[in-house]
N, C-alpha and C. Protein backbone atom coordinates (compact mmCIF):
# COMPACT_ATOMS: atom_id res chain seq x y z
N UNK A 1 -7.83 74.21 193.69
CA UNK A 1 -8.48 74.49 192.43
C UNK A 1 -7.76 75.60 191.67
N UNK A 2 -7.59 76.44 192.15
CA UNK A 2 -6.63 77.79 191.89
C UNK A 2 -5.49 77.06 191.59
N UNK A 3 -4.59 76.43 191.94
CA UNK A 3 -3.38 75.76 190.87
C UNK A 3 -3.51 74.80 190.21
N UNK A 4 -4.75 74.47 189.81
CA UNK A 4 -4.75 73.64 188.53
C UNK A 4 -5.16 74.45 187.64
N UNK A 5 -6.10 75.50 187.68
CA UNK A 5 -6.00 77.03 186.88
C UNK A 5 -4.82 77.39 186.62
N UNK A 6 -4.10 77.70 187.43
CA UNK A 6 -2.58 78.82 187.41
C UNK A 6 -2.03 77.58 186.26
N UNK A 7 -2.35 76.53 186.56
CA UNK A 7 -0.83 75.58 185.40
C UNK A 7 -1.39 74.83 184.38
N UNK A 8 -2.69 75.58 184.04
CA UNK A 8 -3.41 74.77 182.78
C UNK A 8 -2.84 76.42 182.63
N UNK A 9 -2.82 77.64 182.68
CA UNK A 9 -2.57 78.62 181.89
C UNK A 9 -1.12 78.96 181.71
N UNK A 10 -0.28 78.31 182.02
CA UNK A 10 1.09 78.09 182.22
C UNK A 10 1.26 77.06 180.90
N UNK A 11 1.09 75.92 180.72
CA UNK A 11 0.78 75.23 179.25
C UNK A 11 0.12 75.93 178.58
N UNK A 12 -0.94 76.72 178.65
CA UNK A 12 -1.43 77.35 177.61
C UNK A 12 -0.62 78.44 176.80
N UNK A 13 0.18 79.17 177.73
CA UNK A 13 1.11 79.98 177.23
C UNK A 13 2.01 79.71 177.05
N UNK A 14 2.50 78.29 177.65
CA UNK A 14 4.07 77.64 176.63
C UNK A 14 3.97 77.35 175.57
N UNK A 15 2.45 76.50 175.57
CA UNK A 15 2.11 75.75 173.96
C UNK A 15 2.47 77.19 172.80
N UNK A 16 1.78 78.25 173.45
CA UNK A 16 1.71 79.32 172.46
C UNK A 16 3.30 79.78 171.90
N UNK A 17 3.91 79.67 172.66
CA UNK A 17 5.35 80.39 172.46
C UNK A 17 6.32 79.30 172.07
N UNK A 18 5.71 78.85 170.54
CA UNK A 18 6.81 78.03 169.67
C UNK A 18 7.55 79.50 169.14
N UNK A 19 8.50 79.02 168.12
CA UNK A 19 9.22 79.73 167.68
C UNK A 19 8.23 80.21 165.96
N UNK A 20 8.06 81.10 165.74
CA UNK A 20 7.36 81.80 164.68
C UNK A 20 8.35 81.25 163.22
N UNK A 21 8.05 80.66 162.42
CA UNK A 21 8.50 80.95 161.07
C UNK A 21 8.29 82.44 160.45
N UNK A 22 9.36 83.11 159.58
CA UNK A 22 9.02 84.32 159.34
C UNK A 22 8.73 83.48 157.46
N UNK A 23 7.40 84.33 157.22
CA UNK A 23 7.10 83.94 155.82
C UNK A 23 6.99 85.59 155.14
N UNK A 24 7.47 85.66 153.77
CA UNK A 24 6.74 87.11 153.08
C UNK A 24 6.07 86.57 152.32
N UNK A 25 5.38 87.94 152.01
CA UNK A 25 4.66 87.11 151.19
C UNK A 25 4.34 88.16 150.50
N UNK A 26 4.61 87.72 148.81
CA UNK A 26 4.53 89.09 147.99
C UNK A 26 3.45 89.28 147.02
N UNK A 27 2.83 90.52 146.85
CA UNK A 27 1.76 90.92 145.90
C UNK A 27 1.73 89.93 144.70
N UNK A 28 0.92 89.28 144.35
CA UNK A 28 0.42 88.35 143.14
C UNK A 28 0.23 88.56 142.07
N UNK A 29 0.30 90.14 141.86
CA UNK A 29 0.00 90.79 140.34
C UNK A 29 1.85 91.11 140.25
N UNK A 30 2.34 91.26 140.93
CA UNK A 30 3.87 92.02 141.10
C UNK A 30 4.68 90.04 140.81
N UNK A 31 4.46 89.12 141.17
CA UNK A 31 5.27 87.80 141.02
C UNK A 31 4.58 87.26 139.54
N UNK A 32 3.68 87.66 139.02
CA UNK A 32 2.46 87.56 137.66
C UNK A 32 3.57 88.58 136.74
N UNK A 33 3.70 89.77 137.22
CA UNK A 33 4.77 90.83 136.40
C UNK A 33 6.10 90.36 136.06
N UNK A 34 6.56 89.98 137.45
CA UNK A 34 8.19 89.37 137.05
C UNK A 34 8.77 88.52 136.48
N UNK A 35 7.46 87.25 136.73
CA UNK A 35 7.28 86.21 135.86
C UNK A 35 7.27 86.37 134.40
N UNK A 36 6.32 86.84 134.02
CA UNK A 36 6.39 87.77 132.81
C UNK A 36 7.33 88.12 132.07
N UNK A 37 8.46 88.71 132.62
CA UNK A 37 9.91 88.99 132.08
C UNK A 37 10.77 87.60 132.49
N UNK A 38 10.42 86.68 132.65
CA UNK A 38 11.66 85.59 132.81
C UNK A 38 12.38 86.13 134.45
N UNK A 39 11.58 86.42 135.68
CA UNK A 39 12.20 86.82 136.47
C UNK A 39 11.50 86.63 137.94
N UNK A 40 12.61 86.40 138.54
CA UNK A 40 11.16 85.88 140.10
C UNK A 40 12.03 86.36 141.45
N UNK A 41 11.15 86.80 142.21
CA UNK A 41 11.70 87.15 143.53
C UNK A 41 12.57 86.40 144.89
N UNK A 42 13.75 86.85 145.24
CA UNK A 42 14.32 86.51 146.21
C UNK A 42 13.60 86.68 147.41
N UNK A 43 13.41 88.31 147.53
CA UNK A 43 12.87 88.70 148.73
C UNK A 43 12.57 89.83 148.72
N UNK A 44 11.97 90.55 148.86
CA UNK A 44 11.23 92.12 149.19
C UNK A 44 11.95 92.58 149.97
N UNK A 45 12.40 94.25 148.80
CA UNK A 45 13.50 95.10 149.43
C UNK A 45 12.96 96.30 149.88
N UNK A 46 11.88 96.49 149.17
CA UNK A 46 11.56 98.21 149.65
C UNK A 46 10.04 98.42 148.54
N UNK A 47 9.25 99.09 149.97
CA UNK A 47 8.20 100.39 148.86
C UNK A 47 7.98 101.74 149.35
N UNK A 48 8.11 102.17 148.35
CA UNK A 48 8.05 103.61 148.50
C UNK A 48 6.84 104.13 148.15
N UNK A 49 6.28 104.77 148.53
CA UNK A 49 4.33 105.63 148.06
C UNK A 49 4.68 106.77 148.52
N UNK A 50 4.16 107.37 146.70
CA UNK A 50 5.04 109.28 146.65
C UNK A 50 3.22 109.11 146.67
N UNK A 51 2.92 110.38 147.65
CA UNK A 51 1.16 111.18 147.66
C UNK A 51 1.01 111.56 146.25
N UNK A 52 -0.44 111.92 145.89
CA UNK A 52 -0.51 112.16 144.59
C UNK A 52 0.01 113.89 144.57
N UNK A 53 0.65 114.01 143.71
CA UNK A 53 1.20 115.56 143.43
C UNK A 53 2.41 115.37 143.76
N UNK A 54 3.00 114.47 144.60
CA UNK A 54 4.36 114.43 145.18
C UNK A 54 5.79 113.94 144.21
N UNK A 55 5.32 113.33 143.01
CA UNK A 55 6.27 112.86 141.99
C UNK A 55 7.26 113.71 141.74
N UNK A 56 6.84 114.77 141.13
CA UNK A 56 7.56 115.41 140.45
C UNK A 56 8.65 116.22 141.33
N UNK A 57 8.44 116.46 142.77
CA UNK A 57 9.71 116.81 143.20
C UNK A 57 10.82 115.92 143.62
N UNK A 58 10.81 114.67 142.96
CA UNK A 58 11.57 113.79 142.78
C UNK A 58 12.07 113.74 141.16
N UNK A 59 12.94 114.27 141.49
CA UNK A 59 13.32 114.68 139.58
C UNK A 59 14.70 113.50 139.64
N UNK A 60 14.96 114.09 139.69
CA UNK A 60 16.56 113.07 139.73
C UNK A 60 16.41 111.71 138.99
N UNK A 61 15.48 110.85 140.42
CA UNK A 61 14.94 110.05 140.03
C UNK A 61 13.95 109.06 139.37
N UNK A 62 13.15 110.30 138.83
CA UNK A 62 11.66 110.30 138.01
C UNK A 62 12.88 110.43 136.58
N UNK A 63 13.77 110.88 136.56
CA UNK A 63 14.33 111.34 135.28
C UNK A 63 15.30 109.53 135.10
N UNK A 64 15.98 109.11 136.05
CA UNK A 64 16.50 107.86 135.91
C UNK A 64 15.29 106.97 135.28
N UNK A 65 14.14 107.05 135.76
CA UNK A 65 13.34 106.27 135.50
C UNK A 65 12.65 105.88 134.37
N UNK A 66 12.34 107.70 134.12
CA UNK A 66 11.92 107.32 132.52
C UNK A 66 13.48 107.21 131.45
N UNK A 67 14.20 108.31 131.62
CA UNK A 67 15.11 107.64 130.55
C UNK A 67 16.36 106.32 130.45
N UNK A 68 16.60 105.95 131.51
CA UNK A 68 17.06 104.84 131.46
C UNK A 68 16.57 103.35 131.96
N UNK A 69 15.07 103.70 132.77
CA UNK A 69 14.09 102.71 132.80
C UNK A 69 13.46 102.14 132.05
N UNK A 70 12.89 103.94 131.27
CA UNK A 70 12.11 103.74 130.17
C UNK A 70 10.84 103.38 130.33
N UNK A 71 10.19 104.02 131.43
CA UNK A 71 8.67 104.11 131.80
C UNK A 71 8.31 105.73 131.98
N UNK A 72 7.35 106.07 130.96
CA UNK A 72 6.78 107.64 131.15
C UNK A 72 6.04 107.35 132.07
N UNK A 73 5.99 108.62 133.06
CA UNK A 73 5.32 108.92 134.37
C UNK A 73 4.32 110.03 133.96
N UNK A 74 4.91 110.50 132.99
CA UNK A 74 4.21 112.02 132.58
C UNK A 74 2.51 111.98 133.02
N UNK A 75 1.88 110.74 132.84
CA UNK A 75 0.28 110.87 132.76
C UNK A 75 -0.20 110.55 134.85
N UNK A 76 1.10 110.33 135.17
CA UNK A 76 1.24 109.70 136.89
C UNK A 76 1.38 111.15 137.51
N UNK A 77 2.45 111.94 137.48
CA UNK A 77 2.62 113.02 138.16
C UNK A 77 1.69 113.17 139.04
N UNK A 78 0.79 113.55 139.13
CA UNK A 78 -0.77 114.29 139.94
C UNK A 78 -1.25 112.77 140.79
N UNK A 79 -0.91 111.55 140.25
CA UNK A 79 -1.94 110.79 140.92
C UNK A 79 -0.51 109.59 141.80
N UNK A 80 -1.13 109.21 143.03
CA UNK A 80 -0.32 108.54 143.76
C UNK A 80 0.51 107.19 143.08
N UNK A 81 1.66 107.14 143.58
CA UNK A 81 2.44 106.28 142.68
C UNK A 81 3.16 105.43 143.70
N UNK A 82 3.18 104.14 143.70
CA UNK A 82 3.63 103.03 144.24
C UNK A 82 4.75 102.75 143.62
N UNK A 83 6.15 102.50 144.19
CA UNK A 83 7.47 101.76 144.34
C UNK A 83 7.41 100.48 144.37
N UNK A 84 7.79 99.75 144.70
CA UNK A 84 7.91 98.63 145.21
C UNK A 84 9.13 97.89 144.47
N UNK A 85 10.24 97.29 145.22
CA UNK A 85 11.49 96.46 144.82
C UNK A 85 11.48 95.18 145.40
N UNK A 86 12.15 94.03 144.87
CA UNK A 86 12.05 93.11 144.97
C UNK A 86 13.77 92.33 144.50
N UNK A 87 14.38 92.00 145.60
CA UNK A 87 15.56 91.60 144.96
C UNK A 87 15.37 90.21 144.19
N UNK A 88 16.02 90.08 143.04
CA UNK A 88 15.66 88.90 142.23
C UNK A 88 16.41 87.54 142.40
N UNK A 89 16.09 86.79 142.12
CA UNK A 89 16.82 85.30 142.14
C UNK A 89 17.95 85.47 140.85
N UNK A 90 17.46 86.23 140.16
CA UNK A 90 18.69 86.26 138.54
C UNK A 90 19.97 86.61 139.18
N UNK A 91 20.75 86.62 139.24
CA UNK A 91 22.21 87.21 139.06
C UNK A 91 23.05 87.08 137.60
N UNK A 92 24.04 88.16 137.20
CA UNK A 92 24.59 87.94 136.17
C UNK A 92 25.99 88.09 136.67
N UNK A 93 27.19 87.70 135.72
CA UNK A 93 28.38 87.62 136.21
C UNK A 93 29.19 88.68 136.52
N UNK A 94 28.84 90.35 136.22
CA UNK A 94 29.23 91.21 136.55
C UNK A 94 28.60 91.53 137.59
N UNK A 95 27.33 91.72 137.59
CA UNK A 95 26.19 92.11 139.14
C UNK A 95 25.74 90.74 140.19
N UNK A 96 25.75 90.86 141.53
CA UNK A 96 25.20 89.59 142.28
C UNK A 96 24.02 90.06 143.11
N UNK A 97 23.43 91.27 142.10
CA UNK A 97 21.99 91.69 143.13
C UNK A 97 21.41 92.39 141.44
N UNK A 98 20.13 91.78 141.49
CA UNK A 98 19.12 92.88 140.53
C UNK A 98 17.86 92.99 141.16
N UNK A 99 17.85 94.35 141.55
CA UNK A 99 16.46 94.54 141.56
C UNK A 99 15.14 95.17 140.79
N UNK A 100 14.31 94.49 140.91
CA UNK A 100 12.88 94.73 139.94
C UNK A 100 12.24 95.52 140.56
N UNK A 101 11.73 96.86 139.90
CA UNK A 101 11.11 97.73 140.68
C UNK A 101 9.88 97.67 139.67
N UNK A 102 8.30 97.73 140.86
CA UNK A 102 7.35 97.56 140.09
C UNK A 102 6.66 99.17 140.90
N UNK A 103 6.41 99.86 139.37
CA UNK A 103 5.64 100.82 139.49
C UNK A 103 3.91 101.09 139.49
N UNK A 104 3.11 101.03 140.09
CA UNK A 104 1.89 101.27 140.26
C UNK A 104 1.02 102.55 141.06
N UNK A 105 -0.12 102.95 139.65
CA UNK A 105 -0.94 103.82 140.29
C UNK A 105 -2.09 103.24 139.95
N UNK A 106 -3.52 104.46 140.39
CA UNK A 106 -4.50 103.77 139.89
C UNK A 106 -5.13 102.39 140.06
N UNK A 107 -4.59 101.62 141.13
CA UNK A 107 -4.45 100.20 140.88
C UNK A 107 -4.37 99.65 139.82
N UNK A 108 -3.04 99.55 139.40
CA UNK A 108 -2.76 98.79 138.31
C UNK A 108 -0.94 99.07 138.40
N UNK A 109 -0.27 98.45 137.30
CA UNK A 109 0.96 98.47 137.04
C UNK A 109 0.99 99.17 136.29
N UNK A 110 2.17 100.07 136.20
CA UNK A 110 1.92 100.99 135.37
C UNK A 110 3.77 100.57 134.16
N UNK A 111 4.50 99.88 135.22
CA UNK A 111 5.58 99.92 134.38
C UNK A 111 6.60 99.08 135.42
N UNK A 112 7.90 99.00 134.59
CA UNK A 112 8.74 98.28 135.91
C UNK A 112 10.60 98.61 135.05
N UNK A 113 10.99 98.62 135.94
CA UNK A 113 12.30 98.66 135.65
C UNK A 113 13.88 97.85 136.68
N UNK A 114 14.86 97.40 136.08
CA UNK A 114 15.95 96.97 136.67
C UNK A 114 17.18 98.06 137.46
N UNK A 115 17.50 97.21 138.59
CA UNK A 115 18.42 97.87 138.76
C UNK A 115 19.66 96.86 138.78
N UNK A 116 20.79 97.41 138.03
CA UNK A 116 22.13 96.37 138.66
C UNK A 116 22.84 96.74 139.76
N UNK A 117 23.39 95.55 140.75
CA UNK A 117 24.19 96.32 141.78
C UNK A 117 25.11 95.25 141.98
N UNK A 118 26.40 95.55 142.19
CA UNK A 118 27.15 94.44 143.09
C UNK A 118 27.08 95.02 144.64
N UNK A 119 26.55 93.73 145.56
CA UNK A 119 27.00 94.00 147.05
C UNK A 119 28.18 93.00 147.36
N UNK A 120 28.93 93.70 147.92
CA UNK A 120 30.26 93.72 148.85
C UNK A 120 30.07 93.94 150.06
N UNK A 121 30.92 92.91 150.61
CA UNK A 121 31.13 92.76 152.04
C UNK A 121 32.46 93.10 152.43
N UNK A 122 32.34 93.88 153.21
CA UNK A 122 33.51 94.84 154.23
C UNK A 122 34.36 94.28 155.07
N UNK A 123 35.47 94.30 155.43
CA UNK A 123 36.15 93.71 156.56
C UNK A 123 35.93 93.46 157.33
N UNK A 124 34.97 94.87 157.93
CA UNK A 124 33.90 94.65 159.41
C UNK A 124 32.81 93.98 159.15
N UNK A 125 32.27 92.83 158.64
CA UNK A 125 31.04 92.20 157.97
C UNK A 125 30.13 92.98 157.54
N UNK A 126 29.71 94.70 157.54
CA UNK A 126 28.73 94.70 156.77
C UNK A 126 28.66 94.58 155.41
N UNK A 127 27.55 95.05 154.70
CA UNK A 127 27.56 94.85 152.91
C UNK A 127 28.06 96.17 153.19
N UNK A 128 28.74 96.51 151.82
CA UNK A 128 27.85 97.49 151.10
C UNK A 128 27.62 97.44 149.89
N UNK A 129 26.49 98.15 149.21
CA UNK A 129 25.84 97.83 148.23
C UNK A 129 26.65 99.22 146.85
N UNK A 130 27.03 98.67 145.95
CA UNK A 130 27.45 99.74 144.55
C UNK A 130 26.59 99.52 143.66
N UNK A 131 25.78 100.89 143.10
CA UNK A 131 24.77 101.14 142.45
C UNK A 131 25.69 100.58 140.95
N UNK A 132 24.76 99.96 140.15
CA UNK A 132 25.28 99.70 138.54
C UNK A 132 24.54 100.20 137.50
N UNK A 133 23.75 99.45 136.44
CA UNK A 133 23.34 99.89 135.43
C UNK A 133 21.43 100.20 135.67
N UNK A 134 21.07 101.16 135.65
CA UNK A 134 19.65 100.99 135.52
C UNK A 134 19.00 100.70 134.39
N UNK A 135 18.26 100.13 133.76
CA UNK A 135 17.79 99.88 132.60
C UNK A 135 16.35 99.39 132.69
N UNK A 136 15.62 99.37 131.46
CA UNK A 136 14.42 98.93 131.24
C UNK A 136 14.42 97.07 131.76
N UNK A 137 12.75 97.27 132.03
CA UNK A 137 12.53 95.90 132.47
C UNK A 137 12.47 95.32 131.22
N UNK A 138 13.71 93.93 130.76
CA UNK A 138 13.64 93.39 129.87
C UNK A 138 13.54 91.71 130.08
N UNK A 139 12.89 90.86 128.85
CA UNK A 139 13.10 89.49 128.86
C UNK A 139 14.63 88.84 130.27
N UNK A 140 14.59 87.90 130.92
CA UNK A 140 15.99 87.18 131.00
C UNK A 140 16.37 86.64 130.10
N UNK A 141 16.14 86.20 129.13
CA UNK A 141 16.92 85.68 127.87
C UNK A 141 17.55 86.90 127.12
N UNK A 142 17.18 87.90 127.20
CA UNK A 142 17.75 88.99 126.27
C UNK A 142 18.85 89.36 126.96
N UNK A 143 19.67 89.37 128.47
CA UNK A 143 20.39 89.86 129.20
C UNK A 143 21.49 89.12 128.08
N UNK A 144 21.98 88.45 127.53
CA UNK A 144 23.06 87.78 126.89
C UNK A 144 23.41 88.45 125.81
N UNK A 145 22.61 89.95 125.44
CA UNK A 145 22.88 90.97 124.04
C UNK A 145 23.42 91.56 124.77
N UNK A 146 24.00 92.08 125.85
CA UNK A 146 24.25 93.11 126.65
C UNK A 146 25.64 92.85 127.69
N UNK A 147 26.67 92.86 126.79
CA UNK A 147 27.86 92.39 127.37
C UNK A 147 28.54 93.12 128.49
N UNK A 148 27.63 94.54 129.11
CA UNK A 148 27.92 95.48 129.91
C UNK A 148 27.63 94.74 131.28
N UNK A 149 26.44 94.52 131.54
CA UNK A 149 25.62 93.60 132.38
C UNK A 149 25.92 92.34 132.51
N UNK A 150 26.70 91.43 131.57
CA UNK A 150 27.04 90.10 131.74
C UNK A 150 25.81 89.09 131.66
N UNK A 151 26.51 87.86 131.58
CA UNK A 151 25.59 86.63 131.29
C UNK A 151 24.74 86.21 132.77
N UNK A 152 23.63 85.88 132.78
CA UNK A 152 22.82 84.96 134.27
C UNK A 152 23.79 84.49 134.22
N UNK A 153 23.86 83.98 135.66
CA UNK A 153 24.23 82.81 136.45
C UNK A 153 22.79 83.01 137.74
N UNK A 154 22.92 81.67 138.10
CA UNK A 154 22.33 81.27 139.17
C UNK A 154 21.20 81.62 139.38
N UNK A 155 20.71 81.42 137.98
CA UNK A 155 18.89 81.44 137.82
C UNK A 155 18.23 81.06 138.83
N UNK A 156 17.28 81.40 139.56
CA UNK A 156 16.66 80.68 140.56
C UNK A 156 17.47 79.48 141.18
N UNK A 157 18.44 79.73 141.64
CA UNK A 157 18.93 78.93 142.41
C UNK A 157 19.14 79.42 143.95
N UNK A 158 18.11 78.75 144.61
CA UNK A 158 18.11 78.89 146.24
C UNK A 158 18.66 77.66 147.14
């Protein structure tokens, strides 16, 4: 009786140990946002959550943000502020990575901005990644005024 126990729980724990699909799965107001601008997610790169009061000793980059993002934080400072990046499906012919950074406090969105980057791959296979243009979150159709940044290619193409 005891080994027909032992090997009904022996199938029970093989059945269990298929191989896992890995799925992400990203915030619905944040793919509602990107959408919004003509823009949709590859894959989720990073979030960052500064405590409330904690903004402002991030200057550097609170200063990239508003002036070449072009989202005031000024009324955020004091209250907790959500990051969140998302590498995009857009590519343009100078950059082959943009990422969409969606800013939220308060629950809500508060703003969003681009980053350009080309990643390069190394002799020894890793990337590495070169920071490019930061700029405001704009239309994808408007990227074609902006001959710095280059034209899309490979709009949602997976």
């Amino acid at each position: 009786m005891q080994f027909k126990i032992v090997i009904i729980l022996i199938l029970l724990v093989l059945a269990g140990c298929k191989e896992i699909e890995s799925t992400e799965i990203y915030n619905k107001e944040h793919v509602l946002y990107l959408n919004g601008y003509g823009r949709s997610a590859e894959r989720f790169k990073s979030e960052t959550k500064y405590a409330a009061g904690t903004l402002r000793f991030y200057k550097e980059h609170i200063n990239t943000i508003q002036t070449q993002g072009h989202v005031d934080l000024a009324a955020f400072l004091d209250e907790e502020v959500i990051e969140t990046g998302y590498v995009l499906n857009e590519k343009t012919d100078h950059y082959n990575q943009i990422v969409g950074y969606i800013l939220e406090s308060r629950d809500g969105i508060i703003g969003g901005y681009l980053e350009f980057n080309k990643e390069v791959e190394q002799s020894d296979g890793t990337i590495r990644i070169d920071s490019g243009e930061t700029t405001s979150m704009f239309n994808s159709m408007e990227i074609n005024e902006n001959p710095i940044l280059g034209h899309i290619k490979n709009h949602n193409n997976k």
